[in-house]
Protein backbone atom coordinates (compact mmCIF):
# COMPACT_ATOMS: atom_id res chain seq x y z
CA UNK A 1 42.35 27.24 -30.47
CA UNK A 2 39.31 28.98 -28.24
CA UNK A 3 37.42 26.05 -28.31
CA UNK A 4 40.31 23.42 -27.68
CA UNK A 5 41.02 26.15 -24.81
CA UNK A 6 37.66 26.02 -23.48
CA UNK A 7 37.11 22.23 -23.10
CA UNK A 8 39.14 21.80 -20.30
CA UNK A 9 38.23 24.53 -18.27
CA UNK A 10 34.69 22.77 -18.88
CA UNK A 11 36.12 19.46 -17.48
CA UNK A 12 38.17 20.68 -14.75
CA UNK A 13 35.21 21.48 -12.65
CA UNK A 14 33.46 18.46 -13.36
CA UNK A 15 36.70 16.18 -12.59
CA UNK A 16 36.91 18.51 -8.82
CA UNK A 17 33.09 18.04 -8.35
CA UNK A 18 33.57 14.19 -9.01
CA UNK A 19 36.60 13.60 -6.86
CA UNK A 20 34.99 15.72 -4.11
CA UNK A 21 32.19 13.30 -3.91
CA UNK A 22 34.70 10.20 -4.07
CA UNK A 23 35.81 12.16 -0.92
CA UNK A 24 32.92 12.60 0.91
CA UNK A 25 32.15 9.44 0.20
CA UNK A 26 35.44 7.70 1.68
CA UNK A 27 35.32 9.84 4.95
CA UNK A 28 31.27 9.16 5.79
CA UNK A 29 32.67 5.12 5.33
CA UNK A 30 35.60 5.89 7.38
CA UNK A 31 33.63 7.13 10.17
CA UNK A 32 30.80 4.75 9.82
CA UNK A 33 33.25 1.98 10.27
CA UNK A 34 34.96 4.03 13.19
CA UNK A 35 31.96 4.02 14.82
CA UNK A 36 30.94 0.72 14.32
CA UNK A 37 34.29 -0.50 15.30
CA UNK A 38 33.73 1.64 19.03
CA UNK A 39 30.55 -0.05 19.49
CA UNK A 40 31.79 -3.50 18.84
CA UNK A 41 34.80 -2.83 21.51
CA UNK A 42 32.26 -1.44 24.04
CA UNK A 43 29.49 -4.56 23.92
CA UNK A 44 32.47 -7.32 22.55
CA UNK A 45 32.01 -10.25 20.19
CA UNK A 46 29.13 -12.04 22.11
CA UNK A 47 26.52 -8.84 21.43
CA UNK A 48 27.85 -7.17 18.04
CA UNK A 49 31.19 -8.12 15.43
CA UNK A 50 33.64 -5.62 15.02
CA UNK A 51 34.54 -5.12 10.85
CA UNK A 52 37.43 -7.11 11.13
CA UNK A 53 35.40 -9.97 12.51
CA UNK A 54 32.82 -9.46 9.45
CA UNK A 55 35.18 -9.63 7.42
CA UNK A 56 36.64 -12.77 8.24
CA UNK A 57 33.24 -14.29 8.75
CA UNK A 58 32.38 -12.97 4.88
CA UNK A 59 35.41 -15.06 3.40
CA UNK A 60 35.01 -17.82 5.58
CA UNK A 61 31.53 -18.21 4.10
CA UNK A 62 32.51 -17.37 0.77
CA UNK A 63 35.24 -20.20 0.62
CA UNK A 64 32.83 -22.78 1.43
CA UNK A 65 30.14 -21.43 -0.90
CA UNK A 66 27.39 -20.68 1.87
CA UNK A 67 27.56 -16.75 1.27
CA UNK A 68 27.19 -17.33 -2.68
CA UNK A 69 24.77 -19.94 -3.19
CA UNK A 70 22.50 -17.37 -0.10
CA UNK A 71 22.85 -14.65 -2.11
CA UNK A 72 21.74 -16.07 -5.48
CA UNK A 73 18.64 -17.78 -3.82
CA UNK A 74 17.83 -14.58 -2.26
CA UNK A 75 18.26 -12.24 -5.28
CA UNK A 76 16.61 -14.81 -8.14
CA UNK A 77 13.26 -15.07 -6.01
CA UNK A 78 13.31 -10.89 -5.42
CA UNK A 79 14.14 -10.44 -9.11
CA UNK A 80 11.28 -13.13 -10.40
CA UNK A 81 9.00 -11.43 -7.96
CA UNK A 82 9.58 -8.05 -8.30
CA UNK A 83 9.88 -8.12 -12.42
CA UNK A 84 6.03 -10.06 -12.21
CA UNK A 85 4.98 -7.59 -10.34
CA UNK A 86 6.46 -4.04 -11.95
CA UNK A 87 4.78 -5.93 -15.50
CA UNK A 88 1.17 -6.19 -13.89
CA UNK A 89 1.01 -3.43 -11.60
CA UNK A 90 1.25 -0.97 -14.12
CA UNK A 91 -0.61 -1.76 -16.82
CA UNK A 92 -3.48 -2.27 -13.94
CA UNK A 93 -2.72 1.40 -12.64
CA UNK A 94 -2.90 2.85 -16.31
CA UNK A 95 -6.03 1.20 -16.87
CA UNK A 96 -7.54 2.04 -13.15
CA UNK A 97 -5.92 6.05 -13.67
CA UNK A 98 -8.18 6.46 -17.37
CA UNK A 99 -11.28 4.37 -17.05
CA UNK A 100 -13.14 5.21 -13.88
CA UNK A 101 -15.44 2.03 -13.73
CA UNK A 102 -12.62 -0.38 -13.52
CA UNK A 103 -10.64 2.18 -10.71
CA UNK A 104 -14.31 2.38 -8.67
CA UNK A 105 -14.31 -1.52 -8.83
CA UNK A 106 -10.44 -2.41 -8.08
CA UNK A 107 -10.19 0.41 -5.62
CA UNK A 108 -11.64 -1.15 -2.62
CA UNK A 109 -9.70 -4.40 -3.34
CA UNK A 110 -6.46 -2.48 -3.18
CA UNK A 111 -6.66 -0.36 -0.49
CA UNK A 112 -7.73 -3.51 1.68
CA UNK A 113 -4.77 -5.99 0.50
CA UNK A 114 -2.24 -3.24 0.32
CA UNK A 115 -2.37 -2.31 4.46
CA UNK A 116 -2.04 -6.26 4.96
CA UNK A 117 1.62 -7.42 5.49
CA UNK A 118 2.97 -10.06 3.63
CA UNK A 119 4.07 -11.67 6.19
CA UNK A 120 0.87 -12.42 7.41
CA UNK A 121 0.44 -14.31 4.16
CA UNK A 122 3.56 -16.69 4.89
CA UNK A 123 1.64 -19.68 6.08
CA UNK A 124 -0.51 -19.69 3.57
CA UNK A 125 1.14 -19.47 0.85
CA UNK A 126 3.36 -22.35 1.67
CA UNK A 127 0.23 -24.48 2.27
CA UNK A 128 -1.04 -22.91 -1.24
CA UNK A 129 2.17 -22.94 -2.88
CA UNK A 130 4.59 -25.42 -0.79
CA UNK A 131 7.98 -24.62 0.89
CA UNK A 132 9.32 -24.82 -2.91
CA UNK A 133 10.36 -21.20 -4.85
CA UNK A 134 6.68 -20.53 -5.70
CA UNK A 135 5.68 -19.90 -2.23
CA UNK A 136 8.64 -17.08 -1.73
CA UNK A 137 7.93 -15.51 -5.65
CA UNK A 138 4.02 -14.75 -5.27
CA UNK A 139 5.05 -13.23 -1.83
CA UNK A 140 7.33 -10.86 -3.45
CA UNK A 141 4.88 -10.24 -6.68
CA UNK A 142 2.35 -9.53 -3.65
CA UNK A 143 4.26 -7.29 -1.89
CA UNK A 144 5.54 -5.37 -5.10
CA UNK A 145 2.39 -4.95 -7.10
CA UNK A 146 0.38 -2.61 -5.21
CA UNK A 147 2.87 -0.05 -5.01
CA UNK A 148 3.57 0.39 -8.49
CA UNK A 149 -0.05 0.00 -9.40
CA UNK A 150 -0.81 2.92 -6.50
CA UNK A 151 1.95 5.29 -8.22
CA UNK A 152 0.87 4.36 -11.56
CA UNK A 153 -2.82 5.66 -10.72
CA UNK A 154 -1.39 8.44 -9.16
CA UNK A 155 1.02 9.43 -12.29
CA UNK A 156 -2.48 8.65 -14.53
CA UNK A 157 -4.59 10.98 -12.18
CA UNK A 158 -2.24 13.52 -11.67
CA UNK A 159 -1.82 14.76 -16.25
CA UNK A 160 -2.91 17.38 -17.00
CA UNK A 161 -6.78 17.45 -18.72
CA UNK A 162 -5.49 20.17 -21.29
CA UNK A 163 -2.85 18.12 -22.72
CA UNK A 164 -5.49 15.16 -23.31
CA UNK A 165 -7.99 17.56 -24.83
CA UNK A 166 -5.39 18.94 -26.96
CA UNK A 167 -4.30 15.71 -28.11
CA UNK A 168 -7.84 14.95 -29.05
CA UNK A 169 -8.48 17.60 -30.61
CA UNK A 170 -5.57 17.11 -33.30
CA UNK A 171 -7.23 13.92 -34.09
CA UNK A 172 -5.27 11.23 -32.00
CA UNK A 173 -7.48 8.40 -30.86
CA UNK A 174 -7.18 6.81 -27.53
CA UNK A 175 -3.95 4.44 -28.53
CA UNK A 176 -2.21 7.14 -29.60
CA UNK A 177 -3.13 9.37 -26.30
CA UNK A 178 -1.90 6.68 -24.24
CA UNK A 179 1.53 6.49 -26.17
CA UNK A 180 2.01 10.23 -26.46
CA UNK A 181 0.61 11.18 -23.26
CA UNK A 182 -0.33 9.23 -21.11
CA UNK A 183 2.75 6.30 -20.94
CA UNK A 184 5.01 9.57 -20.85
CA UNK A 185 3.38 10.83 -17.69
CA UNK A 186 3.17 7.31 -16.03
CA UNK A 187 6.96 6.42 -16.73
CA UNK A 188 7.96 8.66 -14.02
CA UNK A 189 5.83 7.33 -11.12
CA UNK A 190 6.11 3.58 -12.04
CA UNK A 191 9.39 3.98 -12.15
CA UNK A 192 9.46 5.45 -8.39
CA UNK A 193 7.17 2.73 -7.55
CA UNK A 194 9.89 -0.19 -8.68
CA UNK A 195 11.76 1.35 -6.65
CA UNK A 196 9.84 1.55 -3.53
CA UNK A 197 8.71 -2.14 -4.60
CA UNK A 198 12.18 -3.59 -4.84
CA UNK A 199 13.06 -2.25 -1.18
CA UNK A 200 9.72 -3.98 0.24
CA UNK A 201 11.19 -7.35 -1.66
CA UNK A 202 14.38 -7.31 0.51
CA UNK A 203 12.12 -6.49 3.55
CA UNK A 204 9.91 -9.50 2.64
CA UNK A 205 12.01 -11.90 1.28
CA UNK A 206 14.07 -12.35 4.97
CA UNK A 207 10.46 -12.86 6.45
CA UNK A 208 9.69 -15.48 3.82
CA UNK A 209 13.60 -17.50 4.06
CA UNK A 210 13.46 -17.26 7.87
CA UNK A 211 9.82 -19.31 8.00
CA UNK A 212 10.51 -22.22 5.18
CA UNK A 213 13.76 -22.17 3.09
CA UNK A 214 16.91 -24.06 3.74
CA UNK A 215 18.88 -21.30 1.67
CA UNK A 216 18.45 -17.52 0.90
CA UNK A 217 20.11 -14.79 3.04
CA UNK A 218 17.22 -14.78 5.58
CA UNK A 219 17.34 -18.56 6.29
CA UNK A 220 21.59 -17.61 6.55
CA UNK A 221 20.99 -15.37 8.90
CA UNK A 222 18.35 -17.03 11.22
CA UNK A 223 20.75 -20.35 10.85
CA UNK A 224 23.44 -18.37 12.33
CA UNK A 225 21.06 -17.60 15.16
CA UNK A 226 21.03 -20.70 15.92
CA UNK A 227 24.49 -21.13 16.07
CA UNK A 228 24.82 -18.60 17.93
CA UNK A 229 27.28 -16.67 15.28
CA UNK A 230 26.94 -13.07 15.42
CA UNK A 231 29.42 -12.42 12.87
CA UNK A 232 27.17 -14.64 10.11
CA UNK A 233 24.74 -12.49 11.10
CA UNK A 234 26.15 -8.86 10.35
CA UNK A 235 27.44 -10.64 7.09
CA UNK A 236 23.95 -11.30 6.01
CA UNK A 237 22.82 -8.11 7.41
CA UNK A 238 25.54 -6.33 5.17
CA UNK A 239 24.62 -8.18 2.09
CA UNK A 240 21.49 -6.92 2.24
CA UNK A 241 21.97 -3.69 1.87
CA UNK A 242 24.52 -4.36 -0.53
CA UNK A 243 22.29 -5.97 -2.94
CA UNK A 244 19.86 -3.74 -2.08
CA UNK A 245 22.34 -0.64 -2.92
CA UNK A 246 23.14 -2.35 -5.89
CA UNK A 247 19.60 -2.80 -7.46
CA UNK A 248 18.53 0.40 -7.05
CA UNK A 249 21.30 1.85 -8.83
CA UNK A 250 20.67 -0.55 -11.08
CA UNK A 251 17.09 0.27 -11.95
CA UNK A 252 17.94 4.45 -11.95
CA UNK A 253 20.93 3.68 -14.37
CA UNK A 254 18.51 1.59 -16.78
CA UNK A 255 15.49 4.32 -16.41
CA UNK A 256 17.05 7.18 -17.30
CA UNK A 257 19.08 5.64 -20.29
CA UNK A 258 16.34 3.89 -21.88
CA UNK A 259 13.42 6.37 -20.65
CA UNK A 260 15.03 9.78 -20.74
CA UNK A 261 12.73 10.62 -23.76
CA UNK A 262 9.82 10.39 -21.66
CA UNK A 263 11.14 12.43 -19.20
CA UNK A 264 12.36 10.14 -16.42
CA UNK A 265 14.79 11.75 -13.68
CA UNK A 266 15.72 9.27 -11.18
């Protein structure tokens, strides 16, 4: 009966502490949307769209499949990009972290490449690549692969030299090191680096739609310049950070249910 007693005391403050945050939560939109509605009203339709006018410009886009077939364009080439480069960038910054010849040779080579914007790559790569989906995925893979390969060397660098010498003195050879200490102490920082990486994709993906692609959010959004819809606009604006939002989540959910036993808090 003590324990049956005790359980939902336990819950109770759990349930509070959860429906407090579904609060908070509902009043910062509230207000966000109370200010955004103010500023709307103050410079009208012609400089910024109120949320009612989003709205309606969100279904009317939706209904005749613009909004949908944007937002899969946009989200397969981040995806494809992103996933290439999370898979090369850190098994690159594992090796550069634990054999110092390789990092002394790739160093200079990233350090240059990663202060360069991809943007400034756009041309070329559609004159390498075309105007097809190549062009947009190595843009994203570039973009994405140096930070996860600069955390991963930093995760590498930063283990402990006890914990290796430890692990070779029990007898574990340099596979087994890597599994059992190494990969463990990496996890966290490429996972913080897929992160980082998947918000430069959004940034970089607009940049790429806007210059060649019929279709993608970006190439919705500089469309609607042209149209001179400001509504379109905030709808591809808001989209953005929706997906974005929605990614992240994604990748902290997946972490820290499928890494937790290496010691992943995201």
């Amino acid at each position: 009966m003590t324990a049956v007693a005790e359980r939902p005391a336990r819950v109770a403050p759990a349930r509070r502490e959860r429906y407090r945050g579904v609060g908070w939560t509902v009043v910062t939109l509230a207000a966000g949307l109370a200010v955004w509605t103010a500023i709307a009203w103050w410079y009208g339709p012609a400089l910024t769209a109120s949320p009612a006018e989003t709205l309606r410009a969100g279904i009317e886009l939706a209904k005749d499949g613009t909004l949908g077939e944007s937002v899969l364009a946009s989200i397969r080439r981040i995806l494809l990009g992103w996933a290439f480069g999370v898979v090369v960038g850190g098994p690159v910054g594992i090796l550069m972290g634990r054999v110092t010849v390789i990092r002394r040779l790739l160093d200079p080579y990233i350090e240059f490449f990663r202060f360069i914007p991809p943007i400034a790559f756009v041309t070329l790569t559609i004159v390498w690549f075309g105007i097809g989906e190549t062009s947009k995925i190595v843009l994203i893979f570039y973009t994405s692969v140096f930070l996860v390969t600069v955390n991963t060397i930093a995760g590498v660098l930063a283990i402990d030299e006890s914990k290796l010498r430890a692990g070779a003195s029990l007898g574990a050879n340099r596979w087994q090191l890597l599994h059992a200490v190494v990969l463990p102490a990496a996890i966290p920082y490429i996972v913080t680096g897929a992160r980082l990486a998947m918000g430069n994709s959004f940034l970089t993906i607009v940049s790429a739609e806007i210059v060649a692609a019929d279709n993608g959010i970006g190439a919705l959004i500089w469309q609607s310049r042209n149209y001179g819809r400001v509504d379109w606009i905030f709808v591809g604006i808001i989209v953005l950070g929706v997906l974005g939002f929605i990614c992240d989540r994604v990748i902290r959910i997946v972490a820290g249910r499928l890494l937790r036993r290496y010691g992943v808090k995201v």
